[in-house]
Protein backbone atom coordinates (compact mmCIF):
# COMPACT_ATOMS: atom_id res chain seq x y z
CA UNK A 1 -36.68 -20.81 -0.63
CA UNK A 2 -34.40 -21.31 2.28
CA UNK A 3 -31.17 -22.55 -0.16
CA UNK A 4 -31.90 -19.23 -2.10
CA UNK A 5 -32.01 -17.26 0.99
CA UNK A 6 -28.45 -19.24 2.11
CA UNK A 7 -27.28 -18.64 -1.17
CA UNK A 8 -27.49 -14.77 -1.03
CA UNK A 9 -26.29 -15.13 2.37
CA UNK A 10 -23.10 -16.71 1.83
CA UNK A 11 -22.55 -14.62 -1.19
CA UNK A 12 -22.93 -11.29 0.79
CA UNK A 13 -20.89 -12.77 3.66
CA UNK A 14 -17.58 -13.34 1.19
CA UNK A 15 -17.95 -10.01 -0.43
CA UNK A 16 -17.78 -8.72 3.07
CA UNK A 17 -14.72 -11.04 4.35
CA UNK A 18 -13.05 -10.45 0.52
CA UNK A 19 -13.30 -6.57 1.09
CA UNK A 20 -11.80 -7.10 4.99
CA UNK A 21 -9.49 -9.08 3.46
CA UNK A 22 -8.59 -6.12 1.12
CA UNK A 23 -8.85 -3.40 3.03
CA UNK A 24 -6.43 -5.49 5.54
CA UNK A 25 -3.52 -5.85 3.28
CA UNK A 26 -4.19 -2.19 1.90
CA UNK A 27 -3.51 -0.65 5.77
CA UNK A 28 -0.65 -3.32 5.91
CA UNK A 29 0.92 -1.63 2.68
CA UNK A 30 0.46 1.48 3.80
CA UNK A 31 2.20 0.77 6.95
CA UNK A 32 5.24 -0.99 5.15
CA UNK A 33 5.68 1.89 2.74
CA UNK A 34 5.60 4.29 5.48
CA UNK A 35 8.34 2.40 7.49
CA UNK A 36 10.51 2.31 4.50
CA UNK A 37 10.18 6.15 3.21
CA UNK A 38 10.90 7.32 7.15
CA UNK A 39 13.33 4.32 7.72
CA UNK A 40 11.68 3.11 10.95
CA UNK A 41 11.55 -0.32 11.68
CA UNK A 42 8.18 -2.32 11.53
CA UNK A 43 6.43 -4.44 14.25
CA UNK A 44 4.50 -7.48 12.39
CA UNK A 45 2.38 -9.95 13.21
CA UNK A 46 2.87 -12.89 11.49
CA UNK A 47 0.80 -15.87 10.45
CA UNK A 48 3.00 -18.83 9.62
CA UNK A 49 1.48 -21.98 7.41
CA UNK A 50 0.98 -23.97 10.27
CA UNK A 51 -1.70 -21.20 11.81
CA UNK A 52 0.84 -20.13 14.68
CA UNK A 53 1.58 -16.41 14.96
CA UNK A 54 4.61 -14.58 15.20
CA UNK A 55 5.76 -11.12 16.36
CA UNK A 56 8.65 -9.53 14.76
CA UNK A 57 10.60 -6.16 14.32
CA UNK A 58 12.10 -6.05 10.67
CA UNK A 59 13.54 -3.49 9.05
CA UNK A 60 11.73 -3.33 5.49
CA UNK A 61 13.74 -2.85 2.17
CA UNK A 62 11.80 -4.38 -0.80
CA UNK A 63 8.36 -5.72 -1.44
CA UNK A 64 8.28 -8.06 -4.65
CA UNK A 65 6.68 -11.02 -6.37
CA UNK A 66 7.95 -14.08 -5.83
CA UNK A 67 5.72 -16.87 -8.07
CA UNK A 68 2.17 -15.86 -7.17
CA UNK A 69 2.81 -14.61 -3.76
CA UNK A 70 3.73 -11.00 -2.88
CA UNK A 71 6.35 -10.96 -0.47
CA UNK A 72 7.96 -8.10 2.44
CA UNK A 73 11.92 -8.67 2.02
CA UNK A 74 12.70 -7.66 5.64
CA UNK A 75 15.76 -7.69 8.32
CA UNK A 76 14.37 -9.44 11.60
CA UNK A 77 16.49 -7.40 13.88
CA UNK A 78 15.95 -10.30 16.73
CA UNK A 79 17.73 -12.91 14.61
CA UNK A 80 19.86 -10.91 12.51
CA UNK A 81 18.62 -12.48 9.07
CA UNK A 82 16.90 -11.03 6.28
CA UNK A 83 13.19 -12.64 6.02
CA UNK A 84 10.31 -12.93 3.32
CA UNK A 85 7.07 -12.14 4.38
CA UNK A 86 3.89 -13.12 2.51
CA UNK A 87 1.85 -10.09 2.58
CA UNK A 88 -1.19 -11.99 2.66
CA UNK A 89 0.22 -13.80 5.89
CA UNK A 90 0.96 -9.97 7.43
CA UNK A 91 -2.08 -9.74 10.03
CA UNK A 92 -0.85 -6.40 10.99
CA UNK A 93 2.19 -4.30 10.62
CA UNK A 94 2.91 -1.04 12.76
CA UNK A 95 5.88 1.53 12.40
CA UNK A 96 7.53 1.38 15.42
CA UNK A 97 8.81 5.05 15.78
CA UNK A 98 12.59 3.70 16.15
CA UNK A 99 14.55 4.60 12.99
CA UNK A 100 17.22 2.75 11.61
CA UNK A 101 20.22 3.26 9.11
CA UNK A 102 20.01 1.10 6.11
CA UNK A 103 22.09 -1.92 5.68
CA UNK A 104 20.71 -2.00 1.72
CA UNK A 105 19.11 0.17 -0.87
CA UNK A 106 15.14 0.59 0.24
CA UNK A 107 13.20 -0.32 -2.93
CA UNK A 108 9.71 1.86 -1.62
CA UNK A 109 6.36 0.53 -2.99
CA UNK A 110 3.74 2.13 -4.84
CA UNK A 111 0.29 1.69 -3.80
């Protein structure tokens, strides 16, 4: 009884974290697609492999596949080097109001 009760349980508790999860990464699209049709840059968090987290400004241009993983081709306007960003890696992105003049063709997303 108490397995089948832990068993629904931990079934309704990854639906829930798998539609965070989506919903997450939808908001984060919707941020990066707004940046790139008003050309303002984008503040991102950023979780790296190793678990650490990262704060960046990037000017967006392209989000593509690359393999399996869907990736934010960006300009980190700190360093002054284009970037890929796992989108699943994205905790949060933010337009940041500040617009900037393209250094490439913007390649805007569909949702």
């Amino acid at each position: 009884m108490i397995e089948v009760l832990l068993d629904e349980l931990n079934n309704k508790l990854s639906f829930l974290i798998s539609f965070f999860l989506h919903e997450q990464r939808r908001e984060v699209l919707q941020s990066i697609q707004d940046a790139m049709l008003d050309r303002e840059t984008l503040f991102i968090s950023y979780r790296k492999p190793d678990g650490r987290i990262y704060d960046y400004e990037v000017e967006p241009y392209e989000v593509k596949q690359k393999g399996k993983t869907r990736c934010l081709y960006g300009y980190d306007v700190d360093e002054g080097t284009i970037k890929c960003f796992n989108i699943r890696r994205i905790l949060r992105a933010d337009t940041t109001g500040d617009n900037f003049r393209p250094r490439w063709r913007i390649k805007p997303i569909v949702i």
